[in-house]
C-alpha atoms as a PDB file:
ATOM      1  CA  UNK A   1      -1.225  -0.949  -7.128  1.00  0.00           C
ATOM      2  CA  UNK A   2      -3.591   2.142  -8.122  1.00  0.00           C
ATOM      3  CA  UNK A   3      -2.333   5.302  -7.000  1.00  0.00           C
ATOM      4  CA  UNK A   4      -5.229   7.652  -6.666  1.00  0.00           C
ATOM      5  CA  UNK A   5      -5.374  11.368  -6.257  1.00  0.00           C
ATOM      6  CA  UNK A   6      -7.727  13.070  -3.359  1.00  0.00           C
ATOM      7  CA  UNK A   7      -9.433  16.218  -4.030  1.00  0.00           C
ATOM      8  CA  UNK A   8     -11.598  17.443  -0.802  1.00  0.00           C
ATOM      9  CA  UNK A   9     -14.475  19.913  -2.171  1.00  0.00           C
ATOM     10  CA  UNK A  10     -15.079  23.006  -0.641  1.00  0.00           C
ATOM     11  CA  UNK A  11     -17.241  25.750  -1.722  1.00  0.00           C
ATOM     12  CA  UNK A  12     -16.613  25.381  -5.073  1.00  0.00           C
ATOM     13  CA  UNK A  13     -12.611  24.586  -4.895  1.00  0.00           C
ATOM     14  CA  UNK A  14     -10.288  22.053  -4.017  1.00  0.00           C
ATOM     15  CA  UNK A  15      -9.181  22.399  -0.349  1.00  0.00           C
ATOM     16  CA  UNK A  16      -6.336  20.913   1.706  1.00  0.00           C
ATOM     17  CA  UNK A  17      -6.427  20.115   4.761  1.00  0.00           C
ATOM     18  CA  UNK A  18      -5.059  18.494   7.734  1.00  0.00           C
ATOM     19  CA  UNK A  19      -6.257  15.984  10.768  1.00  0.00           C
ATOM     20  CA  UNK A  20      -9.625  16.541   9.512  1.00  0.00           C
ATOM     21  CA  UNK A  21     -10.179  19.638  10.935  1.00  0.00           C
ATOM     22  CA  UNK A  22     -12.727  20.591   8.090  1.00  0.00           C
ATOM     23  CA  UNK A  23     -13.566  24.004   9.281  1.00  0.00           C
ATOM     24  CA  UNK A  24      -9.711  25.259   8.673  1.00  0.00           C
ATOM     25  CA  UNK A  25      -9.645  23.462   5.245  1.00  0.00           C
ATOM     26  CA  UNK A  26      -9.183  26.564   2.658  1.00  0.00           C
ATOM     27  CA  UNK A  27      -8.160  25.994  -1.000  1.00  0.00           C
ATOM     28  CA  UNK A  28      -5.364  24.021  -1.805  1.00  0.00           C
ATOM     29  CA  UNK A  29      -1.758  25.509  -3.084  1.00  0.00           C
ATOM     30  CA  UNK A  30       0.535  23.467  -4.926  1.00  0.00           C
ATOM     31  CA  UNK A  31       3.783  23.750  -7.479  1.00  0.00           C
ATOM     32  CA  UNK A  32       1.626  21.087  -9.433  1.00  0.00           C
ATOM     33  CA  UNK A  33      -1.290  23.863 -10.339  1.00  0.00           C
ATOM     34  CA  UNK A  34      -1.867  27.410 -10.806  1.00  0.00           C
ATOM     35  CA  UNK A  35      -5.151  27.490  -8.974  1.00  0.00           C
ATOM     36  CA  UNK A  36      -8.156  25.459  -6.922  1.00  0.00           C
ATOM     37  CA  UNK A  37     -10.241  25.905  -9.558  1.00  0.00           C
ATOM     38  CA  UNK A  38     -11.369  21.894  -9.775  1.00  0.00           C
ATOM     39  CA  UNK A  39     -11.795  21.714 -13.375  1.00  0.00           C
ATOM     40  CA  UNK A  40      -8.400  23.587 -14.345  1.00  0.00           C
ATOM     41  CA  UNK A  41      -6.938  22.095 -11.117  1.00  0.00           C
ATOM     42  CA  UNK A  42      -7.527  18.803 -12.694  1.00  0.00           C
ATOM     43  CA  UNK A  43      -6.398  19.608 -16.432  1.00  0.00           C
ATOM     44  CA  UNK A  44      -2.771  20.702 -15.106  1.00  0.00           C
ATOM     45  CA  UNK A  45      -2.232  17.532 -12.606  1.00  0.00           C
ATOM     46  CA  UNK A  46      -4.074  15.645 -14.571  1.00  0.00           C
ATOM     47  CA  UNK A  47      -4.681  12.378 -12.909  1.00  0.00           C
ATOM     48  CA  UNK A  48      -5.864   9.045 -14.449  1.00  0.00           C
ATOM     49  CA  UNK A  49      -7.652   7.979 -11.139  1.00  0.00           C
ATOM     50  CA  UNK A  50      -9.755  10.514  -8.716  1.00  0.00           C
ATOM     51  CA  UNK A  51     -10.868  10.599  -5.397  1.00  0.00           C
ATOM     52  CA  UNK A  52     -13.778  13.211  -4.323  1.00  0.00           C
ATOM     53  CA  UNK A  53     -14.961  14.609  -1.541  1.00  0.00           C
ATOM     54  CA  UNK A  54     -17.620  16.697  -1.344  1.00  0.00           C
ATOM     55  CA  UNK A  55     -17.511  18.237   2.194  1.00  0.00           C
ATOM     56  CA  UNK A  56     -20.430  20.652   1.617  1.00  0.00           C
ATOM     57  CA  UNK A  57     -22.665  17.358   1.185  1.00  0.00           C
ATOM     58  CA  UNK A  58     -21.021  15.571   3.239  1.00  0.00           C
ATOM     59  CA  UNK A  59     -21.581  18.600   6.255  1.00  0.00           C
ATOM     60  CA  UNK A  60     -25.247  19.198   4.880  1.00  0.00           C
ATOM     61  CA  UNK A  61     -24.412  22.426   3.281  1.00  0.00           C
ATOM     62  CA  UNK A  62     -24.595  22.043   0.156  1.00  0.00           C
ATOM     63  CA  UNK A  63     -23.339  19.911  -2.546  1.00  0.00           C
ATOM     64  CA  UNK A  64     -21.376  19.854  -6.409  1.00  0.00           C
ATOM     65  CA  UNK A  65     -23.286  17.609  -7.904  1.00  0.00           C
ATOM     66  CA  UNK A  66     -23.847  19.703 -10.886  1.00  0.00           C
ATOM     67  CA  UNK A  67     -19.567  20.044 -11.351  1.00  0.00           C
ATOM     68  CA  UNK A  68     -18.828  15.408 -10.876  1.00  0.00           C
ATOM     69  CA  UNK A  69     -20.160  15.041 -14.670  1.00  0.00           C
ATOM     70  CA  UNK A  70     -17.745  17.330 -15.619  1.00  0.00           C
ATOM     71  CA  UNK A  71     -14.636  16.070 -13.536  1.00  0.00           C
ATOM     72  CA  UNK A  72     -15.458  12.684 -13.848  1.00  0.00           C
ATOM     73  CA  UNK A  73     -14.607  13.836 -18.379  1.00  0.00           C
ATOM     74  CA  UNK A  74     -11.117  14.108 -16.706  1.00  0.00           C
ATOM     75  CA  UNK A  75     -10.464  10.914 -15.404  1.00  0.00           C
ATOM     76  CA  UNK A  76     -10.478   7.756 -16.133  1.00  0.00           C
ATOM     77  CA  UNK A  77     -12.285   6.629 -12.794  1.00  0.00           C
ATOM     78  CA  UNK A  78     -13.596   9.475 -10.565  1.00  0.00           C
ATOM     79  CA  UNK A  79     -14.503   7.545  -6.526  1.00  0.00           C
ATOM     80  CA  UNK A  80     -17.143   9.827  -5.087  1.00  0.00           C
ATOM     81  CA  UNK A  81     -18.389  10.268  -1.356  1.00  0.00           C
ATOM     82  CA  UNK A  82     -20.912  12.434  -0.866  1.00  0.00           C
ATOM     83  CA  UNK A  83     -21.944  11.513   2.038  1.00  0.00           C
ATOM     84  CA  UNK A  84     -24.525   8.943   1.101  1.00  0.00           C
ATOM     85  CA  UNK A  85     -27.100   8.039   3.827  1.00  0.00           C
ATOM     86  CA  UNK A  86     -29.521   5.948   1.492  1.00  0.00           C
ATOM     87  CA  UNK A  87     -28.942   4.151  -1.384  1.00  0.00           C
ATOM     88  CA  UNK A  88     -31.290   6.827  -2.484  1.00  0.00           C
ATOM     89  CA  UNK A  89     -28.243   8.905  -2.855  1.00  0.00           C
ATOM     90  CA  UNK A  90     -25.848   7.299  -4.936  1.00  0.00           C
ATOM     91  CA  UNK A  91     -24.789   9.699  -7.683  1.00  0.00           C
ATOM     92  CA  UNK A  92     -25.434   7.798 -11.538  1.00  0.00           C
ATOM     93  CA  UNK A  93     -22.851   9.006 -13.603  1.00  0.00           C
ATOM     94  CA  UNK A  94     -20.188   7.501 -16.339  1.00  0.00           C
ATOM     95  CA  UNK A  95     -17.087   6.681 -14.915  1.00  0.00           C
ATOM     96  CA  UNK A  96     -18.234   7.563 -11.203  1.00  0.00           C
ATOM     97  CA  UNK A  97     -17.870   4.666  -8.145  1.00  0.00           C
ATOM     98  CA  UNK A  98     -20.047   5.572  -5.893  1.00  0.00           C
ATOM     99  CA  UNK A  99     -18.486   5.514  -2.239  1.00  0.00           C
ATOM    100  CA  UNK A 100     -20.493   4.681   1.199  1.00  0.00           C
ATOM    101  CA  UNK A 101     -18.815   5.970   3.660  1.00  0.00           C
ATOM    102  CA  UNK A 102     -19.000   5.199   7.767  1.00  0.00           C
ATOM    103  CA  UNK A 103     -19.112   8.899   9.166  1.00  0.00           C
ATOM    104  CA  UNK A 104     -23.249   9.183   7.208  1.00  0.00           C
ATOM    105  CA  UNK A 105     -24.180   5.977   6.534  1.00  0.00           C
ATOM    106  CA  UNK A 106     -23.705   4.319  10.392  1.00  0.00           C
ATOM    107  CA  UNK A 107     -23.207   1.002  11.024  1.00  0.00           C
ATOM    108  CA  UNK A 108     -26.003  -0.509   8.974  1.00  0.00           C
ATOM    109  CA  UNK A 109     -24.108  -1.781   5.550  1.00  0.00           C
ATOM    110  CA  UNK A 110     -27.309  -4.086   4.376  1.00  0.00           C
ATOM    111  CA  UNK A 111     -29.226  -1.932   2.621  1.00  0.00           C
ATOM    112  CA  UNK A 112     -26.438  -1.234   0.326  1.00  0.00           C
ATOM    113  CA  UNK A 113     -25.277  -2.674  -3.136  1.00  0.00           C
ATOM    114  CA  UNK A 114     -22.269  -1.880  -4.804  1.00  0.00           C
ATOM    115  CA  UNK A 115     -19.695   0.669  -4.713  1.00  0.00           C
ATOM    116  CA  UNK A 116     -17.240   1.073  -2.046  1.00  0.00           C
ATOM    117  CA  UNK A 117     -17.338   1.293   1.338  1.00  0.00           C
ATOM    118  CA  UNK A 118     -15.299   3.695   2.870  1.00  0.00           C
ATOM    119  CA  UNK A 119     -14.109   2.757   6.328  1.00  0.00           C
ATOM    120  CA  UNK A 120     -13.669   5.854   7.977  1.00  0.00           C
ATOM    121  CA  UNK A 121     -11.519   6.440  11.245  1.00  0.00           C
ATOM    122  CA  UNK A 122      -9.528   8.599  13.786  1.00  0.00           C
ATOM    123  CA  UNK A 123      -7.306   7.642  16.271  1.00  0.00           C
ATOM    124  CA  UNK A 124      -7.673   3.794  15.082  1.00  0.00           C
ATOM    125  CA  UNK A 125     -11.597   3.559  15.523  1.00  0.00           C
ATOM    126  CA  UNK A 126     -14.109   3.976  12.989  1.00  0.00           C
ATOM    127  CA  UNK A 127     -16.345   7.180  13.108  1.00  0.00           C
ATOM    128  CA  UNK A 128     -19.072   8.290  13.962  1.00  0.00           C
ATOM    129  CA  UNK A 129     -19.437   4.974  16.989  1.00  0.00           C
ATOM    130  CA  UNK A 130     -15.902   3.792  17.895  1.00  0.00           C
ATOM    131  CA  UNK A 131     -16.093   0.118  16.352  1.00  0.00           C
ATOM    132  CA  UNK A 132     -13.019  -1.842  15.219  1.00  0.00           C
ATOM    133  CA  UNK A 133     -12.066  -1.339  11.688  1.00  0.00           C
ATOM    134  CA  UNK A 134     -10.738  -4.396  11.632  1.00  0.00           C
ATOM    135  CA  UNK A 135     -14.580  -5.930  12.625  1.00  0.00           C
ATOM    136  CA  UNK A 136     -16.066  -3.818  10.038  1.00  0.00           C
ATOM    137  CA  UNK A 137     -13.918  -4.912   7.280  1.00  0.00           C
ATOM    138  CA  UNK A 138     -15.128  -8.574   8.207  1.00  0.00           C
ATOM    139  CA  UNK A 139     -18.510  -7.372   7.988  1.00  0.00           C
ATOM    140  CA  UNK A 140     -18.300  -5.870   4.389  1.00  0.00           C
ATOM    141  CA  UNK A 141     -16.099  -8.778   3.266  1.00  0.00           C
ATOM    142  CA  UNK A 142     -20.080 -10.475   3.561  1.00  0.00           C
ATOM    143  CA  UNK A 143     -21.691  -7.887   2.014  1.00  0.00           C
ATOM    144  CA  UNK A 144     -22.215  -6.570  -1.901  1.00  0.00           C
ATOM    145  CA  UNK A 145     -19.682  -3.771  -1.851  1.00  0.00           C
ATOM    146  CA  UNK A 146     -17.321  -3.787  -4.667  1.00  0.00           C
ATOM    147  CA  UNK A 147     -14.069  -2.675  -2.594  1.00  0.00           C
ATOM    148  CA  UNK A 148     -13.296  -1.089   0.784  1.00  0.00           C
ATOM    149  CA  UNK A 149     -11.081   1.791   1.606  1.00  0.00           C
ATOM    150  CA  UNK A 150      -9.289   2.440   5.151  1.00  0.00           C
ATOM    151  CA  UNK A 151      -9.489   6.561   5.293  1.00  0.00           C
ATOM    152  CA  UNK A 152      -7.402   7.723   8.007  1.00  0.00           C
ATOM    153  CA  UNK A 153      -9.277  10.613   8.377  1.00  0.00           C
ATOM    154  CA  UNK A 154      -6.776  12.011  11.252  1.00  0.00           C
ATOM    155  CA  UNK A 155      -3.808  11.178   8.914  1.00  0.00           C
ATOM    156  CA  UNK A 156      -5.147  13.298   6.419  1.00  0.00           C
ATOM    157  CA  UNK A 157      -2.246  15.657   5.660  1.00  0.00           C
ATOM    158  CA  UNK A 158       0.409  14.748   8.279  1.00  0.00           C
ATOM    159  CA  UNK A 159       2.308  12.492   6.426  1.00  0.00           C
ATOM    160  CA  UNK A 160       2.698  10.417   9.423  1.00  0.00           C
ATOM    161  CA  UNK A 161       3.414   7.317   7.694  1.00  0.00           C
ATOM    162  CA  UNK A 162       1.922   3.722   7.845  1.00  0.00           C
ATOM    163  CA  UNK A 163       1.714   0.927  10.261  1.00  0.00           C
ATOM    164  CA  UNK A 164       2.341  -2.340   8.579  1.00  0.00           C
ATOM    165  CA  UNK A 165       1.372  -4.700  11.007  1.00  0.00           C
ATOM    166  CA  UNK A 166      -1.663  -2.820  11.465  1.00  0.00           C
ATOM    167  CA  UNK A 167      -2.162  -2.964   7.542  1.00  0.00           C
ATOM    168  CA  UNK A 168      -1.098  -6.889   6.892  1.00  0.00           C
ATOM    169  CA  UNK A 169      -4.272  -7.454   9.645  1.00  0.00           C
ATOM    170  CA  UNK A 170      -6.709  -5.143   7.529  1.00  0.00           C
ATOM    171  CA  UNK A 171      -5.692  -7.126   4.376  1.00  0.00           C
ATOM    172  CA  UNK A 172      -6.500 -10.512   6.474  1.00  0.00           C
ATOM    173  CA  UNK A 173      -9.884  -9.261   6.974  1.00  0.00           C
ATOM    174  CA  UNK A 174     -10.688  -8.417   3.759  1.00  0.00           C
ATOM    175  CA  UNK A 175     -10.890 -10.385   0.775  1.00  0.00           C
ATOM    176  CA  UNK A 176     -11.686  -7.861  -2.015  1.00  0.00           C
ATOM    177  CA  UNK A 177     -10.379  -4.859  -3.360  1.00  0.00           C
ATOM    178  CA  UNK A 178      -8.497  -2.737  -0.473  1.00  0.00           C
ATOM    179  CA  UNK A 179      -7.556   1.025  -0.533  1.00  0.00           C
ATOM    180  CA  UNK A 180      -5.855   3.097   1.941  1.00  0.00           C
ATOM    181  CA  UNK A 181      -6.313   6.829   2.225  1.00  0.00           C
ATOM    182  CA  UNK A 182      -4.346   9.132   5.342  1.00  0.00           C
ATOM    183  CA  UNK A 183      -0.931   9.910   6.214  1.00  0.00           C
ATOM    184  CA  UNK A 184       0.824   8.168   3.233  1.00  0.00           C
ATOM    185  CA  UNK A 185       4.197  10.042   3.777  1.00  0.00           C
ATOM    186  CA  UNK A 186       6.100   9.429   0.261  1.00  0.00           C
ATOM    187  CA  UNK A 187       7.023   6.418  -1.467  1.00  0.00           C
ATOM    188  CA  UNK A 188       7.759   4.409   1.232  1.00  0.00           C
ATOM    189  CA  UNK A 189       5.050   4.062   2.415  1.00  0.00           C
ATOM    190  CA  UNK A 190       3.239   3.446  -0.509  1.00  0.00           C
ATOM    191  CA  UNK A 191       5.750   0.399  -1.176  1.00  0.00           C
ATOM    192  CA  UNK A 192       4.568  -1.068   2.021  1.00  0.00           C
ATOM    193  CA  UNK A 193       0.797  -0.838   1.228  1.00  0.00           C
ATOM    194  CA  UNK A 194       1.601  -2.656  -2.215  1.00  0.00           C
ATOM    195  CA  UNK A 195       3.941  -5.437   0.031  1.00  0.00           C
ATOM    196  CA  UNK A 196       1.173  -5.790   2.138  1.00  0.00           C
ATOM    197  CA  UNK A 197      -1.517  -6.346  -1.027  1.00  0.00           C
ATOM    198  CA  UNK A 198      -3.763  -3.465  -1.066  1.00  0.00           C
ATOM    199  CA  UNK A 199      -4.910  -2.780  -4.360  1.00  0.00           C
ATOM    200  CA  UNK A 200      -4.450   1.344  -4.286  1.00  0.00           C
ATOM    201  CA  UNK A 201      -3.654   4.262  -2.130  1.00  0.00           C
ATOM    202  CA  UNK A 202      -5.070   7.615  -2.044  1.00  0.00           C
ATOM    203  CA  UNK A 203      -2.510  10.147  -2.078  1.00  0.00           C
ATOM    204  CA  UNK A 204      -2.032  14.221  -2.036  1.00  0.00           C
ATOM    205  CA  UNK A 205      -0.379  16.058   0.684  1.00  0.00           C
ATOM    206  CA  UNK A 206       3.167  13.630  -0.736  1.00  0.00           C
ATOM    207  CA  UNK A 207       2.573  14.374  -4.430  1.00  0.00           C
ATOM    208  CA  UNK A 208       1.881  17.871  -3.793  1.00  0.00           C
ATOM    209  CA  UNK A 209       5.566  18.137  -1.699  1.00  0.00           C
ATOM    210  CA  UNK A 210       7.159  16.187  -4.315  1.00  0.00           C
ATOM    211  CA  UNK A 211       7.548  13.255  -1.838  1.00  0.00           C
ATOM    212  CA  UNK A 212       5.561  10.973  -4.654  1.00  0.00           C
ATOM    213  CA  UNK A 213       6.469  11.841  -8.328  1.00  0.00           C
ATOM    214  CA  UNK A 214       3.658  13.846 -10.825  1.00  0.00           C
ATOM    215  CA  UNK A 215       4.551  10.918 -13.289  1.00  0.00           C
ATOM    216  CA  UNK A 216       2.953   8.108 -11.166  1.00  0.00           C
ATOM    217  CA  UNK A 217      -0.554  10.130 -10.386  1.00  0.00           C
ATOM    218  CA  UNK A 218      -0.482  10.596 -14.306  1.00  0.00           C
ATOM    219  CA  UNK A 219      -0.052   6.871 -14.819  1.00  0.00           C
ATOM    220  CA  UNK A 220      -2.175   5.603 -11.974  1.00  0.00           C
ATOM    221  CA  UNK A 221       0.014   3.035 -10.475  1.00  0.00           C
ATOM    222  CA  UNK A 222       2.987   2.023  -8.752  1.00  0.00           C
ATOM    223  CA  UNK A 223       4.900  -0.223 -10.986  1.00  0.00           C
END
């Protein structure tokens, strides 16, 4: 299984944050780096695998467009959402997957091709309308994305740990490439998601407390 490190982007720094609460994100602090600086941030942790959120696009405030060519030199695969609404704004860059997420793009998966769909959700239904994530994964397991992800966008940084039987249905609805992001709480949890088959998780609130070792987001999987 891929282990994959989140960075949320903020104003020109990587920001943690928790519950999705987006307005009380401020820039991260971790043993693992000496600053939020993203590019420096990323030469000391030094992941294979990347996950990126741009918040200011995603919020229609902004965007770091300009700073992806340059993180994506640091990785080995950077997975981008910034907040696409269109296929008109899928970012082409080496070594970037572009990801579609629910929250901007709706309910309306058609129009796209490629990438990943991000299944985004809070309190077990998918934002912005309330559908089942379990109905939307059946819908993109017909459609041309290359892989889904489950974000948990209320588990974001509570390390509230995992619901298997909720997870062994998601990986019944889906037949391709799965990732889960939200509320992975150390490596138990992240042995369940591989016992249940998802291909990767997206981790940083446990790697930054030590719960998941350095060593693993350097490598990129879970042996």
């Amino acid at each position: 299984m891929d282990l994959i490190l989140a960075a949320d982007l903020k104003s020109g720094r990587i920001v943690h944050g928790k519950s999705g609460r987006r307005d009380e994100y401020r820039p991260i602090s971790t043993p693992l780096a000496s600053t939020a600086e993203p590019i420096r941030y990323l030469q000391e942790i030094r992941p294979r695998y990347l996950y990126v959120a741009d918040l200011d696009r995603i919020t229609g405030v902004g965007s770091h467009d300009s700073l992806v060519p340059a993180l994506s030199e640091l990785v080995g695969t950077l997975f981008l959402d910034r907040g696409c609404r269109s296929p008109d704004d899928v970012l082409v860059c080496p070594r970037v997957i572009n990801i579609i997420g629910t929250e901007t793009v709706g309910s309306d998966l058609s129009k796209f091709s490629g990438g990943f769909l991000s299944v985004d959700m809070k309190d077990g239904k998918v934002i912005p309308d309330g559908g089942d994530p379990l109905m939307v994964l059946q819908a993109a397991d017909r459609s041309k994305f290359d892989g889904c992800i489950l974000l948990d966008i209320g588990g974001v940084g509570t390390r509230r740990g995992l619901d298997s039987l909720f997870l062994d249905r998601c990986r019944v609805s889906y037949s391709g490439k799965l990732f889960w992001g939200g509320g992975v709480a150390g490596m138990e949890d992240l042995a369940t998601l591989s016992s249940c088959g998802f291909d990767g998780a997206i981790i940083a609130t446990a790697l930054h407390t030590g719960r998941v070792p350095v060593d693993l987001i350097r490598s990129g999987y879970l042996c």
